[in-house]
PDB file of N, CA and C in Angstrom:
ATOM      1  N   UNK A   1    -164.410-132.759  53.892  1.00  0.00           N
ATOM      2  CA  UNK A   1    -163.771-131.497  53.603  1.00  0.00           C
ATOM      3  C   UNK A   1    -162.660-131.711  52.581  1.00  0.00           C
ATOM      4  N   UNK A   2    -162.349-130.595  51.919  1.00  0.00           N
ATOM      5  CA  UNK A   2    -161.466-130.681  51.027  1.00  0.00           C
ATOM      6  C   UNK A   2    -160.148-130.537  51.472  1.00  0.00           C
ATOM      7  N   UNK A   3    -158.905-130.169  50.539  1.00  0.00           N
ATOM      8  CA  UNK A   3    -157.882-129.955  51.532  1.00  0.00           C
ATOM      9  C   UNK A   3    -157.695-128.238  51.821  1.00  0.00           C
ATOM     10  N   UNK A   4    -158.618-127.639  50.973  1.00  0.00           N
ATOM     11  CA  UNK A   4    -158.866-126.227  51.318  1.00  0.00           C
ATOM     12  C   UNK A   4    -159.813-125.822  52.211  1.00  0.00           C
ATOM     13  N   UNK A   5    -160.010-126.960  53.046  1.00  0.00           N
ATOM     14  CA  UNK A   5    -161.380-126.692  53.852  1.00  0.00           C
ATOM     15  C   UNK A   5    -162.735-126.323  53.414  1.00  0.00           C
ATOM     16  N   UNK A   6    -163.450-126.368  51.712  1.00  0.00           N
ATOM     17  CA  UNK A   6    -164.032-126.456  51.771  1.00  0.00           C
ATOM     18  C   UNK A   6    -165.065-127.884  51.500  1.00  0.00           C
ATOM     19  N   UNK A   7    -166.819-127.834  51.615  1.00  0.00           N
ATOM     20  CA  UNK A   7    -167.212-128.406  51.857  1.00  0.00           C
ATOM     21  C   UNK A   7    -167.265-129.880  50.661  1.00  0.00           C
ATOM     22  N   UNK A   8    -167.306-130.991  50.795  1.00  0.00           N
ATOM     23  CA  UNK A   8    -167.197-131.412  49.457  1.00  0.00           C
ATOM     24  C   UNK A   8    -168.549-131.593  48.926  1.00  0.00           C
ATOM     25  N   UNK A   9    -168.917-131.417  47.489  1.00  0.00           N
ATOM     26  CA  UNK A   9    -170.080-131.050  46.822  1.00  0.00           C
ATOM     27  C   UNK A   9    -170.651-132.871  47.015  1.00  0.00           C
ATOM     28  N   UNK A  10    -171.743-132.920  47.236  1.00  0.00           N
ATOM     29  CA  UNK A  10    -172.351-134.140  46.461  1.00  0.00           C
ATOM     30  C   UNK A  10    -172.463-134.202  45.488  1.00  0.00           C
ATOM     31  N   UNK A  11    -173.141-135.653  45.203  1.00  0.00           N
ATOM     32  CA  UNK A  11    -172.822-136.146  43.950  1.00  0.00           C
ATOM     33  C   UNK A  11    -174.329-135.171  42.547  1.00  0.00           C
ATOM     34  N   UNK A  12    -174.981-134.584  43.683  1.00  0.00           N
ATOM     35  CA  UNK A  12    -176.144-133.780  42.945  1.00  0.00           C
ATOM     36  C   UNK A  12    -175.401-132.139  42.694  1.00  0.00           C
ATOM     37  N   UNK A  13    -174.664-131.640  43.960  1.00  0.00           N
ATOM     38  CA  UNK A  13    -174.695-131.009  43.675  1.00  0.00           C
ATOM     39  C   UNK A  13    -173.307-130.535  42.640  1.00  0.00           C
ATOM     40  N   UNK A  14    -172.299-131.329  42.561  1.00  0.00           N
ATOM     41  CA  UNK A  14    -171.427-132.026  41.211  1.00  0.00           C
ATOM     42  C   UNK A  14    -172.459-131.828  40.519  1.00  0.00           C
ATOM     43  N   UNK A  15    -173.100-132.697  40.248  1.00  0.00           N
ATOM     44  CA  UNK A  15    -173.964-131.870  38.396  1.00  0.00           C
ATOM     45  C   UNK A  15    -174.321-131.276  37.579  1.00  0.00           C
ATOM     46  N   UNK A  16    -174.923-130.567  39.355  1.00  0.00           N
ATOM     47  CA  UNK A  16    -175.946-129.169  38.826  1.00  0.00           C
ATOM     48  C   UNK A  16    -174.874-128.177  38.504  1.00  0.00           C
ATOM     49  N   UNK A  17    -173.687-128.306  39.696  1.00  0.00           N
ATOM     50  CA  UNK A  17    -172.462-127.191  39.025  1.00  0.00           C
ATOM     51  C   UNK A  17    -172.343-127.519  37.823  1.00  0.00           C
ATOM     52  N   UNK A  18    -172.094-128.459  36.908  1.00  0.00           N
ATOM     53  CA  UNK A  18    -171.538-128.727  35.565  1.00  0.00           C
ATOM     54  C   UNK A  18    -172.367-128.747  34.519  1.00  0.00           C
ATOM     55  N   UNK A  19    -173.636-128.612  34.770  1.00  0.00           N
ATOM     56  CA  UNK A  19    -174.927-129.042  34.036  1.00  0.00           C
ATOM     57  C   UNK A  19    -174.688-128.155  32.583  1.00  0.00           C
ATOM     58  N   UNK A  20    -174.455-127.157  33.237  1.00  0.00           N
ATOM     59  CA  UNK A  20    -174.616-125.620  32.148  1.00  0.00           C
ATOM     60  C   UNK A  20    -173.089-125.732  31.513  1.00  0.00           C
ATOM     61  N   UNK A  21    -172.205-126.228  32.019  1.00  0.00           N
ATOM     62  CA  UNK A  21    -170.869-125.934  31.522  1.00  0.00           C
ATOM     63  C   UNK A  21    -170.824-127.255  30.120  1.00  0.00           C
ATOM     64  N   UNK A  22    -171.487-128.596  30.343  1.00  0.00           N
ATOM     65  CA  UNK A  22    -171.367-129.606  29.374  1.00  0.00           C
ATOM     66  C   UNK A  22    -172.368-129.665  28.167  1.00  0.00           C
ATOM     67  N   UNK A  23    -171.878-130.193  27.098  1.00  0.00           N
ATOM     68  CA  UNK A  23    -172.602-130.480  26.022  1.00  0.00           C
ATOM     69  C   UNK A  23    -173.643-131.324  26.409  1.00  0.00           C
ATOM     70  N   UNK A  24    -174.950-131.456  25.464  1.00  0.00           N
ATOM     71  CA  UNK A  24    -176.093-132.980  26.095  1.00  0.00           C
ATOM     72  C   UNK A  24    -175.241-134.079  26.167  1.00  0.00           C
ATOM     73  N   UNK A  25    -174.356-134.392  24.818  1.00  0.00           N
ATOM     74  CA  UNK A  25    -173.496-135.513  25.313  1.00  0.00           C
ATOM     75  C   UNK A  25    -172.880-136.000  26.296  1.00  0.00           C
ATOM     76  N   UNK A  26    -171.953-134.968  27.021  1.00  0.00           N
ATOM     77  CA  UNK A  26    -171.719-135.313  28.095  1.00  0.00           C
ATOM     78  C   UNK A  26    -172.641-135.287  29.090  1.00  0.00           C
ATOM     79  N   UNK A  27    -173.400-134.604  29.286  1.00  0.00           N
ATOM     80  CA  UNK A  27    -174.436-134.524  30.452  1.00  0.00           C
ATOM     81  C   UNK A  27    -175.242-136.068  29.915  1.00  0.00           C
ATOM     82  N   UNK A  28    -175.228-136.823  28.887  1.00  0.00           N
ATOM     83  CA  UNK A  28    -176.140-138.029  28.710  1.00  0.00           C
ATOM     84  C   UNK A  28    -174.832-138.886  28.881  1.00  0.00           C
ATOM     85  N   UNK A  29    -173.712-138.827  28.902  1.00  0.00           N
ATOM     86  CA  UNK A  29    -172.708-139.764  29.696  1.00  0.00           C
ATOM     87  C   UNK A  29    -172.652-139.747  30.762  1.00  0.00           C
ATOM     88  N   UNK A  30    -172.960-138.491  31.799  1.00  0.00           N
ATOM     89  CA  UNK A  30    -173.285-138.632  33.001  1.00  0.00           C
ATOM     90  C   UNK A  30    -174.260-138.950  33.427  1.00  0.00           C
ATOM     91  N   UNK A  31    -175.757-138.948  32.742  1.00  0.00           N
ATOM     92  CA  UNK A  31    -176.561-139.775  32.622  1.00  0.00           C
ATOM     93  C   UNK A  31    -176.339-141.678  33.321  1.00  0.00           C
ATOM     94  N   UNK A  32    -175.787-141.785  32.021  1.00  0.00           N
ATOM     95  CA  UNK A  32    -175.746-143.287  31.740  1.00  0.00           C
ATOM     96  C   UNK A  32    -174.869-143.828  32.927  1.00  0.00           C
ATOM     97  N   UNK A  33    -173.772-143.068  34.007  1.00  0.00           N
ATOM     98  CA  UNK A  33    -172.967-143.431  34.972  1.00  0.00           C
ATOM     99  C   UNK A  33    -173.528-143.518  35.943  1.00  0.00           C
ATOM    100  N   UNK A  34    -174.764-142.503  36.389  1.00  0.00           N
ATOM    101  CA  UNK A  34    -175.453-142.483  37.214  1.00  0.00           C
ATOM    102  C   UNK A  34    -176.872-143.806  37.395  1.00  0.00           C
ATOM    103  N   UNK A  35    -176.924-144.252  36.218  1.00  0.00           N
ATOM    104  CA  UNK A  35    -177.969-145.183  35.584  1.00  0.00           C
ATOM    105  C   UNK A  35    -177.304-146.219  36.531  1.00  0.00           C
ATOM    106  N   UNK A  36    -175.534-146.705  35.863  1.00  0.00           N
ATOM    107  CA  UNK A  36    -174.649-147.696  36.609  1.00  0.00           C
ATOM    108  C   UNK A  36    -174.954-147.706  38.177  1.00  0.00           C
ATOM    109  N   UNK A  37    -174.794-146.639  38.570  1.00  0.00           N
ATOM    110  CA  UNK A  37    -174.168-146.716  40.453  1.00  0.00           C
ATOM    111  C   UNK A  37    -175.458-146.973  40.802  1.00  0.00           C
ATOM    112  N   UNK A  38    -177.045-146.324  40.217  1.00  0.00           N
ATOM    113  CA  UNK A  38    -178.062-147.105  41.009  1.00  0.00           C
ATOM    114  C   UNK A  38    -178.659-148.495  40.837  1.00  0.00           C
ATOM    115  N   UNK A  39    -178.458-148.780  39.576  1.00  0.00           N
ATOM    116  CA  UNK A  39    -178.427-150.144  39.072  1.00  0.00           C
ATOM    117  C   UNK A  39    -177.729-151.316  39.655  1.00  0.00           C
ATOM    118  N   UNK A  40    -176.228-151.015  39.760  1.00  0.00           N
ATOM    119  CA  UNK A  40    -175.000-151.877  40.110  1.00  0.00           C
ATOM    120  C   UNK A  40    -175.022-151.398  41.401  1.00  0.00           C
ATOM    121  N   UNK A  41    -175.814-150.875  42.453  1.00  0.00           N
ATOM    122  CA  UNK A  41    -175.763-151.018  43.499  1.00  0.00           C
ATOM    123  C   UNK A  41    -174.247-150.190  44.225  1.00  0.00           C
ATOM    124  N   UNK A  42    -173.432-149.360  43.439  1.00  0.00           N
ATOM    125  CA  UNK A  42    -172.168-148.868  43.425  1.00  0.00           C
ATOM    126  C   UNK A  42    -172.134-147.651  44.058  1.00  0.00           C
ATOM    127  N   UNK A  43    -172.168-147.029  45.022  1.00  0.00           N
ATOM    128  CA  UNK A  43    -172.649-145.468  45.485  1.00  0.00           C
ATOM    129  C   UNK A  43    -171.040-144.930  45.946  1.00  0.00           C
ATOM    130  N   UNK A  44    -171.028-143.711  45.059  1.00  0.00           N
ATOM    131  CA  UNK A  44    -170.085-142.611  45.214  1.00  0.00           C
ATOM    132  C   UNK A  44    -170.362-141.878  47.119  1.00  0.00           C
ATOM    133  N   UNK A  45    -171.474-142.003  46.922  1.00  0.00           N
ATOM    134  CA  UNK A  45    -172.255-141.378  48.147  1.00  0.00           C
ATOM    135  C   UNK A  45    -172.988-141.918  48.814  1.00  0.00           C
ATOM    136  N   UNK A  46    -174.320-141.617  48.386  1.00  0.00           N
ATOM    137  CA  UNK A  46    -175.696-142.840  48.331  1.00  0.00           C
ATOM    138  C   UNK A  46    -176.445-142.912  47.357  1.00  0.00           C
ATOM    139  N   UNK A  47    -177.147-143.868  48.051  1.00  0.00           N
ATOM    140  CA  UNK A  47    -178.109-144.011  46.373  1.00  0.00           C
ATOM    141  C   UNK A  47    -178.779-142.854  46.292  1.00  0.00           C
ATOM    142  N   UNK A  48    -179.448-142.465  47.502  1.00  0.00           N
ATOM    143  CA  UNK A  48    -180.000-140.807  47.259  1.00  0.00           C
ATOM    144  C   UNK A  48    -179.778-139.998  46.385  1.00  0.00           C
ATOM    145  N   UNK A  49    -178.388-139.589  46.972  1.00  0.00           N
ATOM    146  CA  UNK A  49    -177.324-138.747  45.920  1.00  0.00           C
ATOM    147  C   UNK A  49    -177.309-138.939  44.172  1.00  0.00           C
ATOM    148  N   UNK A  50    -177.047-140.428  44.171  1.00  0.00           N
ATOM    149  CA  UNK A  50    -177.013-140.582  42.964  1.00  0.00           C
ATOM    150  C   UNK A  50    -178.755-140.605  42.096  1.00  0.00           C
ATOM    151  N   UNK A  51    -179.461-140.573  43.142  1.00  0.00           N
ATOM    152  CA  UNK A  51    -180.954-140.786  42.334  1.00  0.00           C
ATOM    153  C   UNK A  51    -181.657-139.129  42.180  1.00  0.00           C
ATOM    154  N   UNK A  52    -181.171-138.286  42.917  1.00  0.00           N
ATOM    155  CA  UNK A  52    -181.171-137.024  42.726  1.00  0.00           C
ATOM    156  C   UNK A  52    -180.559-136.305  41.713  1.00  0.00           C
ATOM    157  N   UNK A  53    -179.083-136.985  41.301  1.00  0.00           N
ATOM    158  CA  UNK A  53    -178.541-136.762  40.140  1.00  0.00           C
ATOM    159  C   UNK A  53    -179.232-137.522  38.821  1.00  0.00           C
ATOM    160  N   UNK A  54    -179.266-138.566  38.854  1.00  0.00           N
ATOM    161  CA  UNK A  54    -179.895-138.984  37.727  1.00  0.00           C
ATOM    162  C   UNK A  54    -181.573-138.313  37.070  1.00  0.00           C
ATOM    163  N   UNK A  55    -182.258-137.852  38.002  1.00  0.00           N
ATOM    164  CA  UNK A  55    -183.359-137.115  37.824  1.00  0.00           C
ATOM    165  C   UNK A  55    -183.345-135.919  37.344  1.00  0.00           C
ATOM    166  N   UNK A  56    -181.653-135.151  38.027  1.00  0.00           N
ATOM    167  CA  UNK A  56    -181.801-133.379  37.537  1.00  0.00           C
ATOM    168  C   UNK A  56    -181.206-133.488  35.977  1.00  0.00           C
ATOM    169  N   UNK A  57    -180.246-134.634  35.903  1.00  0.00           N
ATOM    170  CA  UNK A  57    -180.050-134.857  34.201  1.00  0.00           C
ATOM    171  C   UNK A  57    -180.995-135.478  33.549  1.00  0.00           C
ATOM    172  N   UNK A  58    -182.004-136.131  33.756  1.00  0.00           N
ATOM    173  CA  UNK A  58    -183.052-136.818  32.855  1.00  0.00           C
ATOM    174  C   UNK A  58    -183.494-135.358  32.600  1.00  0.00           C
ATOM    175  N   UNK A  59    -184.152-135.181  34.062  1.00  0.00           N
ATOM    176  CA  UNK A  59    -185.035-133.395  33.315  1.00  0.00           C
ATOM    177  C   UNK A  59    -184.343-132.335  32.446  1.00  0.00           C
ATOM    178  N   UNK A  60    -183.044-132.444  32.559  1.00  0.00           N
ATOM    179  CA  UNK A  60    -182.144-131.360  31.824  1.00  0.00           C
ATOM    180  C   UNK A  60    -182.188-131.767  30.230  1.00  0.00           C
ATOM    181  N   UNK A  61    -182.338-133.074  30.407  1.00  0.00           N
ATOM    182  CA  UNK A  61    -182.038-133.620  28.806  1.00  0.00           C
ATOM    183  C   UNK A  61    -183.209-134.054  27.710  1.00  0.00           C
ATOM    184  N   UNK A  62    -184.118-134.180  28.972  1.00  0.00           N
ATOM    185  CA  UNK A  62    -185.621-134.517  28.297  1.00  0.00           C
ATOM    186  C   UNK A  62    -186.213-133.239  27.951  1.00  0.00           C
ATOM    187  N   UNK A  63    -185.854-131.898  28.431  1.00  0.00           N
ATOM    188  CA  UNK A  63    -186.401-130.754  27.830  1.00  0.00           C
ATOM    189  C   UNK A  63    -185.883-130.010  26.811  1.00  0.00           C
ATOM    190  N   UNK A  64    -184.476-130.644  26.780  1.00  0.00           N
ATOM    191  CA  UNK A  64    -183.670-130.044  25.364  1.00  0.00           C
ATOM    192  C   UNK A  64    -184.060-131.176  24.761  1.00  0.00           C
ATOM    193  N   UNK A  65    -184.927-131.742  24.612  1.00  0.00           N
ATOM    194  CA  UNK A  65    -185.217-132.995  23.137  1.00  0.00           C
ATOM    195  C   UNK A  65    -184.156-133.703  23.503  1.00  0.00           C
ATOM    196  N   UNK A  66    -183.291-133.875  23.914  1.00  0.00           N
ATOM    197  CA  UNK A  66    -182.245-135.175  23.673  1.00  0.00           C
ATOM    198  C   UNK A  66    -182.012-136.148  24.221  1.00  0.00           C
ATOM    199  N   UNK A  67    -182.957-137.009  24.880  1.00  0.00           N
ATOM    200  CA  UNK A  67    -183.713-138.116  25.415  1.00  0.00           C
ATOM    201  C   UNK A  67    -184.006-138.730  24.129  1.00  0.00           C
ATOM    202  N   UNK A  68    -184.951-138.020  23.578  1.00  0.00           N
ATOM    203  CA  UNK A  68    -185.552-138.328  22.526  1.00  0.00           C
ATOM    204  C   UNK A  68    -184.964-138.804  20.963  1.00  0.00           C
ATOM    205  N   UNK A  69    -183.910-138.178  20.889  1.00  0.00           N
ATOM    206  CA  UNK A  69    -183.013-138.454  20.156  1.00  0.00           C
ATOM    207  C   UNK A  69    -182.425-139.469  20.475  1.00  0.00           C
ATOM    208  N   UNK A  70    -181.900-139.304  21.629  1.00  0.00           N
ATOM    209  CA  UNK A  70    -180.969-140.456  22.352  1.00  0.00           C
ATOM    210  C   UNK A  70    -181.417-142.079  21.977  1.00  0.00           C
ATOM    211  N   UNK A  71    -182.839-142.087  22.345  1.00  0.00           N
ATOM    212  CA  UNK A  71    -183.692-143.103  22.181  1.00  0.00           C
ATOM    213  C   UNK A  71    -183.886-143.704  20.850  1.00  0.00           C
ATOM    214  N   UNK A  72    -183.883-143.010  20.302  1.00  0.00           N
ATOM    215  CA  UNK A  72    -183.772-143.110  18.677  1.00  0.00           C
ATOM    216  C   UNK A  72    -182.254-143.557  17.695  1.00  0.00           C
ATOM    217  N   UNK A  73    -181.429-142.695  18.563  1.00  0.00           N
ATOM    218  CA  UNK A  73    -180.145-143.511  18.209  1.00  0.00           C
ATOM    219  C   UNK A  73    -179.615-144.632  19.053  1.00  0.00           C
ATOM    220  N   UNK A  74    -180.600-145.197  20.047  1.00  0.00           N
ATOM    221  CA  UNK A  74    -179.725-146.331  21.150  1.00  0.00           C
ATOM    222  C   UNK A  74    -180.330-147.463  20.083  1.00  0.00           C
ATOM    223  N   UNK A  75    -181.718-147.336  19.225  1.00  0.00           N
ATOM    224  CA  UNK A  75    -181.971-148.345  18.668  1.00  0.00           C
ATOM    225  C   UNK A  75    -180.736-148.966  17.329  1.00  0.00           C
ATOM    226  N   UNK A  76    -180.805-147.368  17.098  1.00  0.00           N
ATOM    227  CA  UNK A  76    -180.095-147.408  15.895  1.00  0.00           C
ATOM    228  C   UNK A  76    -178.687-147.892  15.880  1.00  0.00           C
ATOM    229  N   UNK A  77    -177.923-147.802  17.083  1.00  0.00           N
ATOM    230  CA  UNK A  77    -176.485-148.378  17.373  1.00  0.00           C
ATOM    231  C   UNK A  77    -176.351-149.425  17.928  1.00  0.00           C
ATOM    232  N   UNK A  78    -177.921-150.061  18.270  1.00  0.00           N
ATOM    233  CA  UNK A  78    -177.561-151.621  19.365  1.00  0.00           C
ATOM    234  C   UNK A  78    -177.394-152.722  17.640  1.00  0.00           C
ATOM    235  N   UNK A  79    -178.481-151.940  17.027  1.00  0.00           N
ATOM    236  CA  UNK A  79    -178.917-152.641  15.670  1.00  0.00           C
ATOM    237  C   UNK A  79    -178.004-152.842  14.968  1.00  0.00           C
ATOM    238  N   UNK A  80    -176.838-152.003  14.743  1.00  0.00           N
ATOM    239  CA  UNK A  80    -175.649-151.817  13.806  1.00  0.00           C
ATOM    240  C   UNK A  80    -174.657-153.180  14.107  1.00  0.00           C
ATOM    241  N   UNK A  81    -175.164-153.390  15.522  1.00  0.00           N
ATOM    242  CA  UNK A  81    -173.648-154.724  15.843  1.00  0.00           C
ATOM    243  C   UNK A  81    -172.031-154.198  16.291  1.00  0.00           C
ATOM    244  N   UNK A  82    -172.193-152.823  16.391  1.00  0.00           N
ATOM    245  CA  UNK A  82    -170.952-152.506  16.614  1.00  0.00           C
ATOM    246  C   UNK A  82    -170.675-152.019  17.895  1.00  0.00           C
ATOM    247  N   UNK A  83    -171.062-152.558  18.545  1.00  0.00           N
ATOM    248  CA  UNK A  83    -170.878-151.723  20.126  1.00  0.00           C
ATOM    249  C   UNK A  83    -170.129-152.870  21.166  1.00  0.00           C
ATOM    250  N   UNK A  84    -169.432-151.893  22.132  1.00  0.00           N
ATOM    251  CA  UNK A  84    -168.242-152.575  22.779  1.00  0.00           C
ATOM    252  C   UNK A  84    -169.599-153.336  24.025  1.00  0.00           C
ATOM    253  N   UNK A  85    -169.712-154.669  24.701  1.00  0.00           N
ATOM    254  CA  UNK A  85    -170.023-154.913  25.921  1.00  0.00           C
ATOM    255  C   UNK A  85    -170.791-153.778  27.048  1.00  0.00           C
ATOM    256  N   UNK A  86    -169.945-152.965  26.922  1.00  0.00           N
ATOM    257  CA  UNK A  86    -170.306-151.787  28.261  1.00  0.00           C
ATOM    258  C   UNK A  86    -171.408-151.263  27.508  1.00  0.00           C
ATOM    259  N   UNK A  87    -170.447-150.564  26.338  1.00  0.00           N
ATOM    260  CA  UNK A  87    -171.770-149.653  25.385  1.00  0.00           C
ATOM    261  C   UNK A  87    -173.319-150.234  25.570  1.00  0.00           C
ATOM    262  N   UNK A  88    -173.115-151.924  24.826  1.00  0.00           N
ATOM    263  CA  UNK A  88    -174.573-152.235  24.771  1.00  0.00           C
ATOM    264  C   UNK A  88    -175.254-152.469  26.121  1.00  0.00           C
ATOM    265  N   UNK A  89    -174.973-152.720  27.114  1.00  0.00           N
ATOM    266  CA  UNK A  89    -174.984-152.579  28.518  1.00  0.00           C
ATOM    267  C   UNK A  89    -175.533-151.157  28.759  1.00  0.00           C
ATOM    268  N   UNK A  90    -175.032-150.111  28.906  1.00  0.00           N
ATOM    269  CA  UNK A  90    -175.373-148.613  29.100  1.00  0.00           C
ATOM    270  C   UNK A  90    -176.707-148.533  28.350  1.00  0.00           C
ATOM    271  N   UNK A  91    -176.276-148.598  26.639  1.00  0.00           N
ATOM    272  CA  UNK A  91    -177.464-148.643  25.954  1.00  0.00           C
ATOM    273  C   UNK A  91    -178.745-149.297  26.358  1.00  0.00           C
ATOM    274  N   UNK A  92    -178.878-150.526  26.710  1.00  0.00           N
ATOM    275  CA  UNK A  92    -179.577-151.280  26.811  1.00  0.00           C
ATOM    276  C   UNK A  92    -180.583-150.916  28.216  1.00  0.00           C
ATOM    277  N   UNK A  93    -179.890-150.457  29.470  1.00  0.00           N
ATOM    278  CA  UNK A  93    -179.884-149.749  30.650  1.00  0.00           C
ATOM    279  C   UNK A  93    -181.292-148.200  30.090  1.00  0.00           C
ATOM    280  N   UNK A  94    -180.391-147.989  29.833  1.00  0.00           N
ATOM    281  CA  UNK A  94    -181.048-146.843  29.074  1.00  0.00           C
ATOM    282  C   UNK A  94    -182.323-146.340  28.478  1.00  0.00           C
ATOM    283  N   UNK A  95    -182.159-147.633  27.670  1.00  0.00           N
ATOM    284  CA  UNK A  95    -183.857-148.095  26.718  1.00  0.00           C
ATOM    285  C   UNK A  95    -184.996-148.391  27.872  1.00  0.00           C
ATOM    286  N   UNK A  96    -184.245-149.416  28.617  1.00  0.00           N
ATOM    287  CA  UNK A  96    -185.311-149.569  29.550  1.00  0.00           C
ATOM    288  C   UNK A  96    -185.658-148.984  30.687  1.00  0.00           C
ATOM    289  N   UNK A  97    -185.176-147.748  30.818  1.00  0.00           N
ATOM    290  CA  UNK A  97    -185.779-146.496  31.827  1.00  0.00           C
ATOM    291  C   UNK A  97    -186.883-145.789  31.097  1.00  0.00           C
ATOM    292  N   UNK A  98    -185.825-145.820  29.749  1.00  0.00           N
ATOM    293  CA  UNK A  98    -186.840-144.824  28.783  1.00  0.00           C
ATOM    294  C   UNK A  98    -188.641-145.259  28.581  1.00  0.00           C
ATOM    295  N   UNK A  99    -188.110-146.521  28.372  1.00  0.00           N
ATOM    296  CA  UNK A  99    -189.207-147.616  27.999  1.00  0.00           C
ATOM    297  C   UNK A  99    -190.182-147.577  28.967  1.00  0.00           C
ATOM    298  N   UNK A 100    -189.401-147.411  30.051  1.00  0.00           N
ATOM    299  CA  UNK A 100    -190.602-147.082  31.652  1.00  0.00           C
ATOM    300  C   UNK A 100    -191.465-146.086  31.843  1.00  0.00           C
ATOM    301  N   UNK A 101    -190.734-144.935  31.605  1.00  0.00           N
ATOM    302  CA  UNK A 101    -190.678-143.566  31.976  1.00  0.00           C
ATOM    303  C   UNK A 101    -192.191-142.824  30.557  1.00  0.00           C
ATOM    304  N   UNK A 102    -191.426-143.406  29.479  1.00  0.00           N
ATOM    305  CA  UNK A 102    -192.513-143.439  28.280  1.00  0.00           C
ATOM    306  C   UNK A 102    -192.887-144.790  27.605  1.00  0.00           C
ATOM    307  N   UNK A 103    -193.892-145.021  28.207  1.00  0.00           N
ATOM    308  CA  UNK A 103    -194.609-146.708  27.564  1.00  0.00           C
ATOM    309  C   UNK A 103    -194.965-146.435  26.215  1.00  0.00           C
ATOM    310  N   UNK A 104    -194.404-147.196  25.347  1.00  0.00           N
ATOM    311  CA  UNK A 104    -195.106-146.641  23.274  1.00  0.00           C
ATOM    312  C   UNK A 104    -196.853-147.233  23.640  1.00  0.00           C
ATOM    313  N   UNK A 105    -197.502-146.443  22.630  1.00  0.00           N
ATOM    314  CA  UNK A 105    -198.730-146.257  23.105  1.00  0.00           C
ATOM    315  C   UNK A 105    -199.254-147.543  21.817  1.00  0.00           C
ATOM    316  N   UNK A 106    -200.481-147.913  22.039  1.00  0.00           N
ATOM    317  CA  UNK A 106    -200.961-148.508  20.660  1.00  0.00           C
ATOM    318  C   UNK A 106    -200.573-148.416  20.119  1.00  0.00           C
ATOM    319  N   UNK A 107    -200.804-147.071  19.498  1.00  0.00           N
ATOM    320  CA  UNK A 107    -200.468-146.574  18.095  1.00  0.00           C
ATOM    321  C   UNK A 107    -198.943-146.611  17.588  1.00  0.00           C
ATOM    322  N   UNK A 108    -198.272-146.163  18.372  1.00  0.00           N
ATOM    323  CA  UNK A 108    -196.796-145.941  18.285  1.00  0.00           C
ATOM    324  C   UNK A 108    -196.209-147.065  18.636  1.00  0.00           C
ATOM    325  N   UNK A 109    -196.786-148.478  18.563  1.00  0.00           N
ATOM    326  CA  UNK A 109    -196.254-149.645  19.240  1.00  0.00           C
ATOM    327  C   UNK A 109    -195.739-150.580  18.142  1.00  0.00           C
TER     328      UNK A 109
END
């Protein structure tokens, strides 16, 4: 409970409230945090929580195209050499969900 007595939101339903209020950017930084806590084993809540969140932002972001983009610029910024530790970490995290989620085909390989 809160200190107003009400209920406290999970970590899904935190998202979905904010989903509509954030840019893709931020909603793909909340992305990439949620990537952390199930990865790093780190739970705000549970992993549940956090794997419910990470799914309603993949779908939020993969239907506005910006997955797709995303993917396209994680190559493009690991490549540059300029990224802090975490960054290429997140990035790297990232690629390889993507990489899962969409296998490059023959053709596109």
């Amino acid at each position: 409970m809160t200190e107003t007595g009400e209920p406290e939101l999970t970590v899904y339903q935190h998202h979905l409230a904010q989903l509509l209020k954030r840019d893709a950017g931020e909603n793909f930084r909340a992305l990439l945090v949620q990537a952390r806590h199930i990865a790093g084993t780190s739970y705000e809540t549970t992993l549940y929580g956090h794997q419910q969140a990470f799914r309603l932002l993949w779908r939020h972001l993969e239907r506005s195209g910006y997955l797709r983009r995303a993917h396209r610029d994680a190559h493009t910024r690991l490549a540059s050499g300029h990224t802090t530790p975490d960054e290429r970490a997140d990035l790297e995290l990232f690629l390889t969900v993507y990489g899962q989620v969409h296998p490059p085909t023959a053709a596109g390989a």
